[in-house]
Structures are given as C-alpha cells and as structure tokens.
N, C-alpha and C. Protein backbone atom coordinates (compact mmCIF):
# COMPACT_ATOMS: atom_id res chain seq x y z
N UNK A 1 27.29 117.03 75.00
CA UNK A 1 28.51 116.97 75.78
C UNK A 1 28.23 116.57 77.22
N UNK A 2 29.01 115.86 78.06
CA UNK A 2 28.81 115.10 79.43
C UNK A 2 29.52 116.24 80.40
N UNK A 3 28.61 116.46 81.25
CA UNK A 3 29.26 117.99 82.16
C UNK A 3 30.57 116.62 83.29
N UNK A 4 31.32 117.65 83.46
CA UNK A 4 32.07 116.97 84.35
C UNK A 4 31.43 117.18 85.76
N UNK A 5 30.17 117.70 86.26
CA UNK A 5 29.60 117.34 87.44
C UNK A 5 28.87 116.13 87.80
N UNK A 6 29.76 115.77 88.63
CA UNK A 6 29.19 114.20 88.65
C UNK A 6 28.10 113.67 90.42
N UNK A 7 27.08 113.82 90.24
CA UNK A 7 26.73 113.90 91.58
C UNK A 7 25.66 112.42 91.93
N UNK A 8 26.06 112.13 92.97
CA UNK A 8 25.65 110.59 93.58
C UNK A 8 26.01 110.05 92.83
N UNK A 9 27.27 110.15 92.32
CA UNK A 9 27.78 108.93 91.60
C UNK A 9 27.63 108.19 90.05
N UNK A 10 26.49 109.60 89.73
CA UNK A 10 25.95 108.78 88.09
C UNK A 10 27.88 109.35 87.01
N UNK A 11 27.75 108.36 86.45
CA UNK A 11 28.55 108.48 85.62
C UNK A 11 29.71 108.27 85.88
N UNK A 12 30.40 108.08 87.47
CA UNK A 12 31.22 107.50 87.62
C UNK A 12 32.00 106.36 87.44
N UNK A 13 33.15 106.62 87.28
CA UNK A 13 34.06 105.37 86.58
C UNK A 13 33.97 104.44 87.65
N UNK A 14 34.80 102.77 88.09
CA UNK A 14 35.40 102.61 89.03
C UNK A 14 36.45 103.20 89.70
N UNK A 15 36.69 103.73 89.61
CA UNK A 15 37.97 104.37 89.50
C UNK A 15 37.90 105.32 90.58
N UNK A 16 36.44 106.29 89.98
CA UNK A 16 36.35 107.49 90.62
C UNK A 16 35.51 107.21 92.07
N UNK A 17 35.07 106.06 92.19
CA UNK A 17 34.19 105.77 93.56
C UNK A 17 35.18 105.65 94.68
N UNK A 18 34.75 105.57 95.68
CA UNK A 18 35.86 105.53 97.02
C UNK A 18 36.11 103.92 97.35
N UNK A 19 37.26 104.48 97.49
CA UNK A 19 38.01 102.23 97.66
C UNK A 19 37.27 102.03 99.14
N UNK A 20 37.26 100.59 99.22
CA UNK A 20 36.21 100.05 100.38
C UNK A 20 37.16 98.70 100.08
N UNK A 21 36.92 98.37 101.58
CA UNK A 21 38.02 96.72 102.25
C UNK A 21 38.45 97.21 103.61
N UNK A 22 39.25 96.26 103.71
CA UNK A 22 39.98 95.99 105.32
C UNK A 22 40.95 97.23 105.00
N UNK A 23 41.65 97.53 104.21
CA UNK A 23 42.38 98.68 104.68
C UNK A 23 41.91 100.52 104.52
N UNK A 24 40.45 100.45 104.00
CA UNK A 24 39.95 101.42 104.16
C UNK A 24 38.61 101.38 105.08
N UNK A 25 38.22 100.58 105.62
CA UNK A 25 37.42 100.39 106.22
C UNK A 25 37.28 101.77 107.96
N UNK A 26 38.21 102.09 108.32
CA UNK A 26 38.73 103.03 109.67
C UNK A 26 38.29 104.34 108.78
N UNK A 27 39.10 104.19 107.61
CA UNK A 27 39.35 105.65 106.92
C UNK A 27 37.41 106.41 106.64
N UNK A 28 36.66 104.69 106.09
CA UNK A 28 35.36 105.55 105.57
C UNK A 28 34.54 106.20 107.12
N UNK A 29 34.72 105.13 108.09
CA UNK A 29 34.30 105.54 109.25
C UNK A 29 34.72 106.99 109.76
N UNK A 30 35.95 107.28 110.01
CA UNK A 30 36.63 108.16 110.54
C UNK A 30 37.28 107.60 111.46
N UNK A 31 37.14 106.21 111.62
CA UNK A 31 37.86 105.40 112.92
C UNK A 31 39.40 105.19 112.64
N UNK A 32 40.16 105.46 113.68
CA UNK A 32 41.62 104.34 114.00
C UNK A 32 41.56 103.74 114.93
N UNK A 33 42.55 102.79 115.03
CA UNK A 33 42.79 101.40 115.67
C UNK A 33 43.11 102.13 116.79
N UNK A 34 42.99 101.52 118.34
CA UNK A 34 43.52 101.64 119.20
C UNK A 34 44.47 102.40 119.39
N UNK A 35 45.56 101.50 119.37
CA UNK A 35 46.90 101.05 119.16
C UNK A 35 47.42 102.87 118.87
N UNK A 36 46.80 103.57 117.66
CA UNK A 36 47.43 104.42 116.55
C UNK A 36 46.38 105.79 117.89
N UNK A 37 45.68 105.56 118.37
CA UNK A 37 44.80 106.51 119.21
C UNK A 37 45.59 106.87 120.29
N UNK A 38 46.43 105.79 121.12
CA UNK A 38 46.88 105.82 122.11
C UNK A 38 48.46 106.56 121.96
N UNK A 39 48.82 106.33 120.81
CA UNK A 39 50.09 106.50 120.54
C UNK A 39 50.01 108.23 120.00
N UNK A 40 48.66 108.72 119.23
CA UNK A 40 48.73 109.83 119.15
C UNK A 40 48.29 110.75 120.60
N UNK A 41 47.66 110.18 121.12
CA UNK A 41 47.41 111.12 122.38
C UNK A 41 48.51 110.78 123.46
N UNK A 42 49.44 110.38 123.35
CA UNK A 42 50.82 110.24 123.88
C UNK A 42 51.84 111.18 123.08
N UNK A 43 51.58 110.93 122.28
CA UNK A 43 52.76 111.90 121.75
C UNK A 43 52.03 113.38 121.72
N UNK A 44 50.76 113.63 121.99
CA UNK A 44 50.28 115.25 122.14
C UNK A 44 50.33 115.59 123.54
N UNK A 45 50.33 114.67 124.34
CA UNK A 45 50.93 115.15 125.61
C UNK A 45 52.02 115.74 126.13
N UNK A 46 53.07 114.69 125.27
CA UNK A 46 54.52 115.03 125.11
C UNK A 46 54.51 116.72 124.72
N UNK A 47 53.79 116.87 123.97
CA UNK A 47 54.15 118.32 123.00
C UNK A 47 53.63 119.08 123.43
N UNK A 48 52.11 118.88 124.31
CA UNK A 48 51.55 120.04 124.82
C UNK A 48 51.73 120.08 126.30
N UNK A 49 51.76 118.96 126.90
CA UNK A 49 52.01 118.74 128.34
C UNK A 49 52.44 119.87 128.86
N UNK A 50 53.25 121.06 128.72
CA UNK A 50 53.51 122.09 129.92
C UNK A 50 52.66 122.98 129.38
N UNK A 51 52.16 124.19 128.44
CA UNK A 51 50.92 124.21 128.61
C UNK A 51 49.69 124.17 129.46
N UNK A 52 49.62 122.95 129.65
CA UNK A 52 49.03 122.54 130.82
C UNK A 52 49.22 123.59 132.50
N UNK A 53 50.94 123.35 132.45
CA UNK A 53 51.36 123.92 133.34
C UNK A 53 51.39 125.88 133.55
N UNK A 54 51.52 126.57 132.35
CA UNK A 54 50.89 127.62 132.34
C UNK A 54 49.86 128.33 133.03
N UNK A 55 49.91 129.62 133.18
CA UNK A 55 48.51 130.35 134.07
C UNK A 55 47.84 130.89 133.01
N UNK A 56 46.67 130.74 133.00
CA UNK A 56 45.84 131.42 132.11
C UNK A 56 46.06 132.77 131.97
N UNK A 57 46.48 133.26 130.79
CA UNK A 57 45.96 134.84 130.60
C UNK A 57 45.37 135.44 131.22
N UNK A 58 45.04 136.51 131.79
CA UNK A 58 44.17 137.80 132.59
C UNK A 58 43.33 138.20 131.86
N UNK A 59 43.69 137.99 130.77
CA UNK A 59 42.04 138.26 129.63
C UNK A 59 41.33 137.40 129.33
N UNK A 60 41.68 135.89 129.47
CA UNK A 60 40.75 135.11 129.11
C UNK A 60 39.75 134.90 130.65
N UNK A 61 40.72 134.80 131.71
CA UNK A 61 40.44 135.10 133.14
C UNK A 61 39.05 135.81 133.01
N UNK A 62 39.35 137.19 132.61
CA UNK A 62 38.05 138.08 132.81
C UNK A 62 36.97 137.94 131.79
N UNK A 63 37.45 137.33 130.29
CA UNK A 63 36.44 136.68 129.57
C UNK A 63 35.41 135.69 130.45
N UNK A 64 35.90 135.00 130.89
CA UNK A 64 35.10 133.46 131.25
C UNK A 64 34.43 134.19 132.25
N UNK A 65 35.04 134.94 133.03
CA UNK A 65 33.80 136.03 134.46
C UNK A 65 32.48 136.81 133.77
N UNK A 66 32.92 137.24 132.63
CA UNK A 66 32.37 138.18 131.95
C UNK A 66 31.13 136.72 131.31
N UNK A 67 31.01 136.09 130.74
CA UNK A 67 30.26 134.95 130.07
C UNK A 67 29.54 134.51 131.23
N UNK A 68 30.32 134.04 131.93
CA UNK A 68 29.68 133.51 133.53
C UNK A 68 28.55 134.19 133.75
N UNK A 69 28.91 135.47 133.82
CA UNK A 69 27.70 136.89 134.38
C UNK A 69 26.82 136.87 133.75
N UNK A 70 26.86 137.09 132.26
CA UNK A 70 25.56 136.88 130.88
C UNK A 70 25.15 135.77 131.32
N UNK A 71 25.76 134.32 131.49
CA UNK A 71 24.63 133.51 130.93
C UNK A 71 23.70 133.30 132.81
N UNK A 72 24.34 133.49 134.04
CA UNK A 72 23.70 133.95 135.28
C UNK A 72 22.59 134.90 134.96
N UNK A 73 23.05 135.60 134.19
CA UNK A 73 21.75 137.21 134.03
C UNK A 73 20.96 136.70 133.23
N UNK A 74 21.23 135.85 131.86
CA UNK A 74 19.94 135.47 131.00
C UNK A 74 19.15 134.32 132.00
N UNK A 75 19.80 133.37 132.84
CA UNK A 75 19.10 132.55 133.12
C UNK A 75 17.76 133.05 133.95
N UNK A 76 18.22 134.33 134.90
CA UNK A 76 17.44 134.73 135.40
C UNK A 76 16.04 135.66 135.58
N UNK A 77 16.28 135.86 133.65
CA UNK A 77 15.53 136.69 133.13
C UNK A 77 13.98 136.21 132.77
C-alpha cells in the first residue's frame, strides 16, 4: 500500500506540485508588486494612524525602564 506521506515530492502528481509562471512567481518569493505594497501600507495608516497619536500605557512605560536597567546591569557585568 502507498502511504499518503509524500515528502520532497516523490510520488507526486502534477497536480500536487506548486504552480510556477508569471502569475505565481511574487507568491513563491513572498514578493508583491510595488504598486499592491504602497497601497497596503496606505491603507494601514489610514486604520492605525491615531494610535500613533496615543500615550503609551504606564506599564509598558515602566516595562521598557525596567529592560533598559537589566540589559545596562548585564552589560556591565
């Protein structure tokens, strides 16, 4: 009997391999076009933009003092 674990590809159909061309070509990379980069970090501005404007928490405040101090004290160790 043929296990259905199929690894590096032995026994694979066409089917089951990953499509390759001009319109998957971004996708195997992890790349997008410009165009689709600019337009998403525009529209996350839109959405997160005030955020921005916010004051940090008082706990994360004293987190980042608190980290600051450790990695000052390890450096000096």
């Amino acid at each position: 009997m043929m296990s259905d674990d199929r690894r590096d590809g032995e026994g694979a159909t066409p089917s089951d391999r990953p499509k390759s061309g001009p319109d998957t070509a971004g996708m195997l990379t992890g790349g997008i076009g410009a165009d689709d980069r600019r337009r998403i970090g525009r529209n996350l501005r839109l959405l997160y933009g005030s955020v921005l404007d916010q004051p940090l928490p008082e706990r994360f405040t004293r987190l980042i003092d608190e980290l600051a101090a450790a990695s000052k004290n390890s450096e000096g160790s």
